[in-house]
Protein backbone atom coordinates (compact mmCIF):
# COMPACT_ATOMS: atom_id res chain seq x y z
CA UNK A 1 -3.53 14.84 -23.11
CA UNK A 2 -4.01 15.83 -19.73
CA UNK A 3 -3.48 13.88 -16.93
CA UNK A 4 -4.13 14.74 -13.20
CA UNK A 5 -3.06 12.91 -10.36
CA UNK A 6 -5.19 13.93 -7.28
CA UNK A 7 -3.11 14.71 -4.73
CA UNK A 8 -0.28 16.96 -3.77
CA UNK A 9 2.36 13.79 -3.25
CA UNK A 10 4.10 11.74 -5.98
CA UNK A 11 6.48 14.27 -6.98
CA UNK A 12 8.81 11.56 -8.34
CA UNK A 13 6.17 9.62 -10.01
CA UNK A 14 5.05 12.70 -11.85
CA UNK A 15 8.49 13.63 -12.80
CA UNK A 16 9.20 9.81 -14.24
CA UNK A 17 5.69 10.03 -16.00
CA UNK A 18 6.49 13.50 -17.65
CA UNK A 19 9.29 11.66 -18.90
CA UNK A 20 7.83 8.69 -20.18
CA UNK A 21 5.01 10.64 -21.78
CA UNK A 22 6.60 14.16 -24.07
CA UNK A 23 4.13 16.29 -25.13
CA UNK A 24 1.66 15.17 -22.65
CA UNK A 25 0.70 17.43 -19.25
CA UNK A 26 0.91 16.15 -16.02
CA UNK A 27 -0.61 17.66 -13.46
CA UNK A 28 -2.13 17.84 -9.94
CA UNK A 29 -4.12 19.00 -7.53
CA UNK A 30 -5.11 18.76 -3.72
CA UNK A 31 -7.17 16.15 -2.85
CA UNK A 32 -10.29 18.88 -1.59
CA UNK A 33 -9.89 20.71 -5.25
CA UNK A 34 -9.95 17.82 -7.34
CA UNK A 35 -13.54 18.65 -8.68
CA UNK A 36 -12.42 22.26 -9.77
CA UNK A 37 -9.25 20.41 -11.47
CA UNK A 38 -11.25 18.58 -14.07
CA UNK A 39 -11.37 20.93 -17.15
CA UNK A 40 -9.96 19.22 -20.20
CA UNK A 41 -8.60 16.22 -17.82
CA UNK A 42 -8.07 13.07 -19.69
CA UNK A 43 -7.20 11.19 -17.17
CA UNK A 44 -6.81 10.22 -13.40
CA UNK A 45 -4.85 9.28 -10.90
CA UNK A 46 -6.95 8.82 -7.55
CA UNK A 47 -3.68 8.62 -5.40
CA UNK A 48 -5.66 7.85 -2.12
CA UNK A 49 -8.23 10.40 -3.27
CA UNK A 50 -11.56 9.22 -2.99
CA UNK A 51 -13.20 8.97 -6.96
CA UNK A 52 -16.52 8.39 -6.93
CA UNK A 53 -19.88 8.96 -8.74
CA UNK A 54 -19.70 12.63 -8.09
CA UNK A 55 -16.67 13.65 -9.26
CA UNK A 56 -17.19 11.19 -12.28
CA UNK A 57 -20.21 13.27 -13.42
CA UNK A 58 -18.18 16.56 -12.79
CA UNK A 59 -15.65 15.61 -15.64
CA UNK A 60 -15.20 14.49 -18.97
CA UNK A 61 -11.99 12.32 -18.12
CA UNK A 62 -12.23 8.81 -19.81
CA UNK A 63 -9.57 6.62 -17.51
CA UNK A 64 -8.97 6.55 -14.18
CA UNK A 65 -5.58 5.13 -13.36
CA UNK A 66 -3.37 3.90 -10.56
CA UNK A 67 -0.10 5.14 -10.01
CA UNK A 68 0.02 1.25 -8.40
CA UNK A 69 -2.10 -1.10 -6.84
CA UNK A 70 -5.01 -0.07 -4.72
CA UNK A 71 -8.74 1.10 -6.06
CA UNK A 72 -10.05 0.97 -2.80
CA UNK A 73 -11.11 5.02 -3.36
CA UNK A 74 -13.00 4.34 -6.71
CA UNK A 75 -16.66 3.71 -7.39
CA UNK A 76 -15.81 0.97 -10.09
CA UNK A 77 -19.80 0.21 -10.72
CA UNK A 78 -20.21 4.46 -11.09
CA UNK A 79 -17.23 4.50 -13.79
CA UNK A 80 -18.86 1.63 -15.56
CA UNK A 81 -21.72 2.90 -15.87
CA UNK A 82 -20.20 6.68 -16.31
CA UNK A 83 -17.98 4.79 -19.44
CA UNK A 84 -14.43 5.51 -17.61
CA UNK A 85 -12.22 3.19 -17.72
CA UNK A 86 -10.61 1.93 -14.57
CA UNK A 87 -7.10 0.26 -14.42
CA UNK A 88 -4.14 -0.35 -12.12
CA UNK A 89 -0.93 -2.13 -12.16
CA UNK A 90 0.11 -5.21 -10.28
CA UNK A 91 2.13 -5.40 -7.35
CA UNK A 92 3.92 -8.10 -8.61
CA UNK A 93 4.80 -6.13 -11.50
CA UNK A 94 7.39 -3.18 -11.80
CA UNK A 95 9.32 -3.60 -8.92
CA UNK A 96 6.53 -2.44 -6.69
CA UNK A 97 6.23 -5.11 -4.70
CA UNK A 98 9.77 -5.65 -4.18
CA UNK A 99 9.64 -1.78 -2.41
CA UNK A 100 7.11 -2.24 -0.42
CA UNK A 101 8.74 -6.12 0.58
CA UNK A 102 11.69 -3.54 1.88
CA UNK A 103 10.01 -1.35 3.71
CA UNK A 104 8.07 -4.23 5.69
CA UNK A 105 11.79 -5.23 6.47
CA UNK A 106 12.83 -1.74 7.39
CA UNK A 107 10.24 -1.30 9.63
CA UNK A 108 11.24 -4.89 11.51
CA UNK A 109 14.72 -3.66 11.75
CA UNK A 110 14.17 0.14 13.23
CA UNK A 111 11.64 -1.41 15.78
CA UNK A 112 13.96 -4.53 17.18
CA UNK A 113 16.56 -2.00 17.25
CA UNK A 114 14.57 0.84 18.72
CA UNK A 115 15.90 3.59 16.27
CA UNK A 116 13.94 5.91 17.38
CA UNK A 117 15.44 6.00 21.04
CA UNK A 118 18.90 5.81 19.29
CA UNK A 119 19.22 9.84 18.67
CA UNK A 120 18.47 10.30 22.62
CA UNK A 121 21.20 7.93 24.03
CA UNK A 122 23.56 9.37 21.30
CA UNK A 123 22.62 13.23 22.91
CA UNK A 124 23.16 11.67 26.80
CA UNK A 125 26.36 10.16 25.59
CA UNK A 126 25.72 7.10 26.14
CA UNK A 127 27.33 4.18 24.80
CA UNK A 128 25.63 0.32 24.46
CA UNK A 129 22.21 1.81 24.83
CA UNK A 130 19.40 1.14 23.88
CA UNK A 131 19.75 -2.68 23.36
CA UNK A 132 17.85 -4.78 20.79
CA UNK A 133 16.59 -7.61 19.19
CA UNK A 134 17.86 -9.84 16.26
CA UNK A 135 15.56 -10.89 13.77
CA UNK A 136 16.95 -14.34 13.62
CA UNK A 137 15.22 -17.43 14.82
CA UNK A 138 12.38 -15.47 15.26
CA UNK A 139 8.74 -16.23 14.26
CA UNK A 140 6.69 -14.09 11.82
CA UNK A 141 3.43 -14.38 10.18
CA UNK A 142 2.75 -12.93 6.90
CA UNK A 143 -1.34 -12.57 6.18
CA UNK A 144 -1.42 -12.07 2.81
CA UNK A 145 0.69 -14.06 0.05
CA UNK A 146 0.22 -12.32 -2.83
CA UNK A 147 3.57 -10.65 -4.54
CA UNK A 148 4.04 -8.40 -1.39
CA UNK A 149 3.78 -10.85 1.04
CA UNK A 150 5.95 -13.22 -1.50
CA UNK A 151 8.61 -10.87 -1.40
CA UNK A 152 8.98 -10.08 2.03
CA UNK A 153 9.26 -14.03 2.89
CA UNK A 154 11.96 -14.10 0.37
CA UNK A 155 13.68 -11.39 2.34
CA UNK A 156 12.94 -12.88 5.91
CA UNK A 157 14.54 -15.93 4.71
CA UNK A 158 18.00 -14.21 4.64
CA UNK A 159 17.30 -13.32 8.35
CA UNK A 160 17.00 -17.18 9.00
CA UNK A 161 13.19 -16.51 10.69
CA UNK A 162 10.64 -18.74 10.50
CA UNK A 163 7.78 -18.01 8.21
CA UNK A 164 4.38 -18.74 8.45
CA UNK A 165 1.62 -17.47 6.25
CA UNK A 166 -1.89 -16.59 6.06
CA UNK A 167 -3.88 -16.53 3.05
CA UNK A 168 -7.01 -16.82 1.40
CA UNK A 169 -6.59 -19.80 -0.05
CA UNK A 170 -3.92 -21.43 1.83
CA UNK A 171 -4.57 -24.52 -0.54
CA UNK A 172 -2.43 -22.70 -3.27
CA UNK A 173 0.98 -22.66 -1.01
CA UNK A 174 3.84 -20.68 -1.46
CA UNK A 175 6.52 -20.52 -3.80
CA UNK A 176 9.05 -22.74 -2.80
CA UNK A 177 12.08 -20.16 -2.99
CA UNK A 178 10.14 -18.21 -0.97
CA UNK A 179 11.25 -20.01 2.81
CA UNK A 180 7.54 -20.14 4.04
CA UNK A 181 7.33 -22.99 6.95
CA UNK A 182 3.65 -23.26 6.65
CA UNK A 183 0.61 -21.88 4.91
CA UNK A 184 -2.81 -21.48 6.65
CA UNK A 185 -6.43 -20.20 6.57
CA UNK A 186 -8.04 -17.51 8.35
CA UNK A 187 -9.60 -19.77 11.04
CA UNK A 188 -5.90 -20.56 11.99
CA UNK A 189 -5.13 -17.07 12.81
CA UNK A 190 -5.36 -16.44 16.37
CA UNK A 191 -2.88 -19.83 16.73
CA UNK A 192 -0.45 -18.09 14.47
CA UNK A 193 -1.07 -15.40 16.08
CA UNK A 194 0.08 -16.35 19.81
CA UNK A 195 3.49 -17.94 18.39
CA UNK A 196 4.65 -14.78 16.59
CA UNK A 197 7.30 -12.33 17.02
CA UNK A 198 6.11 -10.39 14.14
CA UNK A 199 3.12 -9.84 12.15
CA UNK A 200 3.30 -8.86 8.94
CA UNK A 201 0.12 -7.27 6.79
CA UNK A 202 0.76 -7.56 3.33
CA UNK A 203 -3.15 -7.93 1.89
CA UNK A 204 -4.86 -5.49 0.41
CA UNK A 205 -8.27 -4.55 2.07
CA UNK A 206 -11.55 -6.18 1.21
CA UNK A 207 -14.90 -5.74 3.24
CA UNK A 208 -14.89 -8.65 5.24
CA UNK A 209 -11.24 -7.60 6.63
CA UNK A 210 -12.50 -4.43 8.07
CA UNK A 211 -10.38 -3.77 11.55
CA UNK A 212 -9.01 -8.11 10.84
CA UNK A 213 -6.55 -6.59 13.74
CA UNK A 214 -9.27 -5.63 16.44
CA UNK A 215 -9.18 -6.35 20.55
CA UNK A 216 -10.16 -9.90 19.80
CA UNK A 217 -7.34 -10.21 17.49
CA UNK A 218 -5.03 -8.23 19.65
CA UNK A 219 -5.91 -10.55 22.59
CA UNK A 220 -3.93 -13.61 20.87
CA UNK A 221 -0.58 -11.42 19.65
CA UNK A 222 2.03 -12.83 21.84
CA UNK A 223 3.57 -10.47 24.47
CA UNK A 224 5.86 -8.81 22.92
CA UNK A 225 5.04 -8.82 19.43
CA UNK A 226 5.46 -6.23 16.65
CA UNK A 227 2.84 -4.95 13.95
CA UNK A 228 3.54 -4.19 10.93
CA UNK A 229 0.87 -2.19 8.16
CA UNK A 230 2.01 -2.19 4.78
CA UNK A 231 -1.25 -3.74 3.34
CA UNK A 232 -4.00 -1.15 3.98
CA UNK A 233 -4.93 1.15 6.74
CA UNK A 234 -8.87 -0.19 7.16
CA UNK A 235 -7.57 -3.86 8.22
CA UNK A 236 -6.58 -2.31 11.51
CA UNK A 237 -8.72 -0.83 14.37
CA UNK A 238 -6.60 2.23 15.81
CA UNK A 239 -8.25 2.32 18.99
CA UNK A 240 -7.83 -1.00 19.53
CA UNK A 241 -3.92 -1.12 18.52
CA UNK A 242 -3.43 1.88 20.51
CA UNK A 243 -4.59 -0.09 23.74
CA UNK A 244 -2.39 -2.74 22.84
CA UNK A 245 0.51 -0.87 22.55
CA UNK A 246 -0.33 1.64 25.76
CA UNK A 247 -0.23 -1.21 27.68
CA UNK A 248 2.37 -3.24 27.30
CA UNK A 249 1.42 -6.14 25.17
CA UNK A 250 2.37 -5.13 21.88
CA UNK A 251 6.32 -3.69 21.89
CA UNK A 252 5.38 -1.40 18.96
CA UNK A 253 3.96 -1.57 15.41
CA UNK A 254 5.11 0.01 12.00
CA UNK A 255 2.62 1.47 9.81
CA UNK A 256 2.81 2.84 6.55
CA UNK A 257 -1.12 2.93 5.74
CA UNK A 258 -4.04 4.24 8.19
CA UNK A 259 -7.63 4.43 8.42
CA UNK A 260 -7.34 8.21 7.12
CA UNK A 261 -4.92 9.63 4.32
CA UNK A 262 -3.39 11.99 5.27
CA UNK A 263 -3.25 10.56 8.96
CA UNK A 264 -3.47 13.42 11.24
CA UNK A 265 0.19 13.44 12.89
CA UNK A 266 -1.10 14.38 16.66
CA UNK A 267 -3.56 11.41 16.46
CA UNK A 268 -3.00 9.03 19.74
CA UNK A 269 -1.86 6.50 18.48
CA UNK A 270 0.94 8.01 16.73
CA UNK A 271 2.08 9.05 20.62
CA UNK A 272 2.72 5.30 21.06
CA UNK A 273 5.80 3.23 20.11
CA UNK A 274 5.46 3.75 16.41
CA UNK A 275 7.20 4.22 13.26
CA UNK A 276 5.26 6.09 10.77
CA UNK A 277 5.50 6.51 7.19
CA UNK A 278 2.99 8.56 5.01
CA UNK A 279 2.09 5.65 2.37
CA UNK A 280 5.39 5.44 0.97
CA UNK A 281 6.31 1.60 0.95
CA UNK A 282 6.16 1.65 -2.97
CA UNK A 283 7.48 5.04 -3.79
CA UNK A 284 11.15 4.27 -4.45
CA UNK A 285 12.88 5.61 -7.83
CA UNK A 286 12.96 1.59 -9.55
CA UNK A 287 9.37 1.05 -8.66
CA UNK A 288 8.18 5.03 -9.68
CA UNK A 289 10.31 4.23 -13.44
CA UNK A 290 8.60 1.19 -13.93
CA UNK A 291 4.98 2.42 -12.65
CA UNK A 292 5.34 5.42 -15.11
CA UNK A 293 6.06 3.00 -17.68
CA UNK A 294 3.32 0.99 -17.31
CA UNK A 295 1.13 3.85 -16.86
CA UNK A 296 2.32 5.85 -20.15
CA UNK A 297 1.74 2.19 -22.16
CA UNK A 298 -2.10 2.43 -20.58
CA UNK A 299 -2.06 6.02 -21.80
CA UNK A 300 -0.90 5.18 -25.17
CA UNK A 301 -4.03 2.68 -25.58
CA UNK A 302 -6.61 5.04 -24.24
CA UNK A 303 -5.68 7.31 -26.77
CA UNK A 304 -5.82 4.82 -29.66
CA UNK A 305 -9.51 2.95 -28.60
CA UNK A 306 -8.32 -0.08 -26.87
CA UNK A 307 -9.00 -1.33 -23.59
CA UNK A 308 -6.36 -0.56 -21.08
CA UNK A 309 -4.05 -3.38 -19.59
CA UNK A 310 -4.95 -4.87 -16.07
CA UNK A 311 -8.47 -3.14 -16.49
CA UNK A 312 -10.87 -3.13 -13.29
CA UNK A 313 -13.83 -2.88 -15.69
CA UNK A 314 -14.91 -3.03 -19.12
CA UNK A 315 -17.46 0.38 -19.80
CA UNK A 316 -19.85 -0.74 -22.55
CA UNK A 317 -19.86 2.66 -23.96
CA UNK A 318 -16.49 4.87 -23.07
CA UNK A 319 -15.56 7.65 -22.94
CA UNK A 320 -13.17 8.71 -25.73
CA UNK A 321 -9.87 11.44 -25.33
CA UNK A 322 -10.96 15.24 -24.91
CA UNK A 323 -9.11 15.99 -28.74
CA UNK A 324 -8.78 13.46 -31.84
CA UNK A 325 -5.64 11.53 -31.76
CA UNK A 326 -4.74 13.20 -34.72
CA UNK A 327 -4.58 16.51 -32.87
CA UNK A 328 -2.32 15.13 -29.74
């Protein structure tokens, strides 16, 4: 079978997949070309590709797959109705969300200790400079508590800072290993808000928390305060963060995730006291093993009949492999 991730990146997830799947072909593409990549494709990886209706109808592929968590690119209703399968795997799962928990963490730690303005005092030869900030005793707020915002809690604890959370349904808690003070709803936000040091986006997008972090939003940060993106780039309004940090009342965000992939790296905002990171939170060699894995089982099943694991949808009539099993 052939199998096509859309997009130039995940060199190490294509390597671990080409090893979990012999005799297969993995290939790619860039994401403008992805239409004229499509002959004999099996299968898909969007990547942060946009798959929709059009590209369905251009190809004969019968799965479209995540090397992860997010379908936020995919027409799910068009591959329904186009009999592709759509699937992903959990963050929770694989040691995904564990990456991404450390990245949130790395970002905290590069910020409070302005790494970035480390390399110039070390060229003026200076020695004590910059200063920073500790993490501990501080205040952060997590919005989102699913296995990435689990995970980073679990790591904040170590850092003795108080936790708070935000959550969809803040009736269902937190873990209790997890260290979390409190748990709240979205009307609670802007109070959470004004008492924290950091803010922490861990959930993944959905309509209604389109640009969540706006000037309203910004208006309640407390001076001071850190962002951090490792959720998805359409919860944040750039303009608005870029205002925020330009003047003073944020100290600097970290974001791995923007309202464009690829973000273009002379865009404003990137001028501003931020770390950047082009959507890599989860791309570490124990989460790209495990993805592959999971990925290559999904594989296995689309080429026998059944229904994938952690499917999105369930086609009525779909789409079978390009060549009889017995041919593979």
């Amino acid at each position: 079978m052939n199998i096509l991730f859309c997009s130039d990146g995940f060199s190490t997830g294509r390597r671990a997949l080409s090893d979990a799947l012999p005799g297969h072909t993995v290939l790619s593409c860039h994401a403008s070309e992805i239409k004229e990549s499509l002959v004999n494709v099996d299968v898909l990886v969007p990547g942060v590709s946009i798959i929709d209706r059009e590209v369905m109808e251009a190809g004969q592929f019968g799965m479209i797959h995540q090397f992860g968590r997010g379908l936020d690119g995919v027409d799910i209703p068009a591959a329904t109705e186009n009999g592709v399968w759509v699937a992903n795997v959990p963050a929770g799962e694989f040691g995904n969300a564990d990456s991404v928990a450390e990245h949130a963490v790395m970002f905290m730690l590069a910020l409070s200790r302005r790494l970035p303005e480390m390399k110039g005092a070390l060229n003026a030869r200076l020695v004590s400079e910059p200063s920073g900030r500790s993490l501990l005793k501080k205040t952060v707020c997590i919005i989102g508590l699913g296995a990435i915002g689990v995970e980073t809690a679990r790591r904040l604890k170590s850092f003795q800072m108080r936790v708070i959370a935000i959550r969809r349904q803040p009736e269902l808690g937190a873990p209790e290993d997890a260290g979390v003070e409190s748990v709240h709803g979205m009307e609670d936000l802007p109070a959470i808000l004004e008492q924290s040091d950091y803010v922490i986006l861990c959930t993944p997008y959905r309509p209604e928390l389109r640009c969540l972090i706006n000037r309203e939003t910004l208006s309640h940060f407390k001076p001071g305060a850190f962002l951090i993106n490792v959720g998805r780039g359409g919860l944040v309004d750039d303009e608005a963060l870029a205002e925020a940090l330009n003047s003073g009342h944020l100290a600097g965000a970290g974001l791995d995730v923007f309202w464009e992939e690829p973000v273009d790296p002379n865009h404003p905002l990137l001028q501003c006291n931020v770390i950047a990171t082009p959507h890599v939170a989860g791309i570490t060699d124990t989460a790209c093993a495990a993805l592959a894995t999971a990925l290559a089982e999904n594989i296995r099943r689309y080429e026998l009949g059944e229904a994938p694991q952690n499917a999105a949808n369930a086609p009525i009539s779909p789409r079978g492999p390009l060549r009889p099993l017995a041919l593979l």
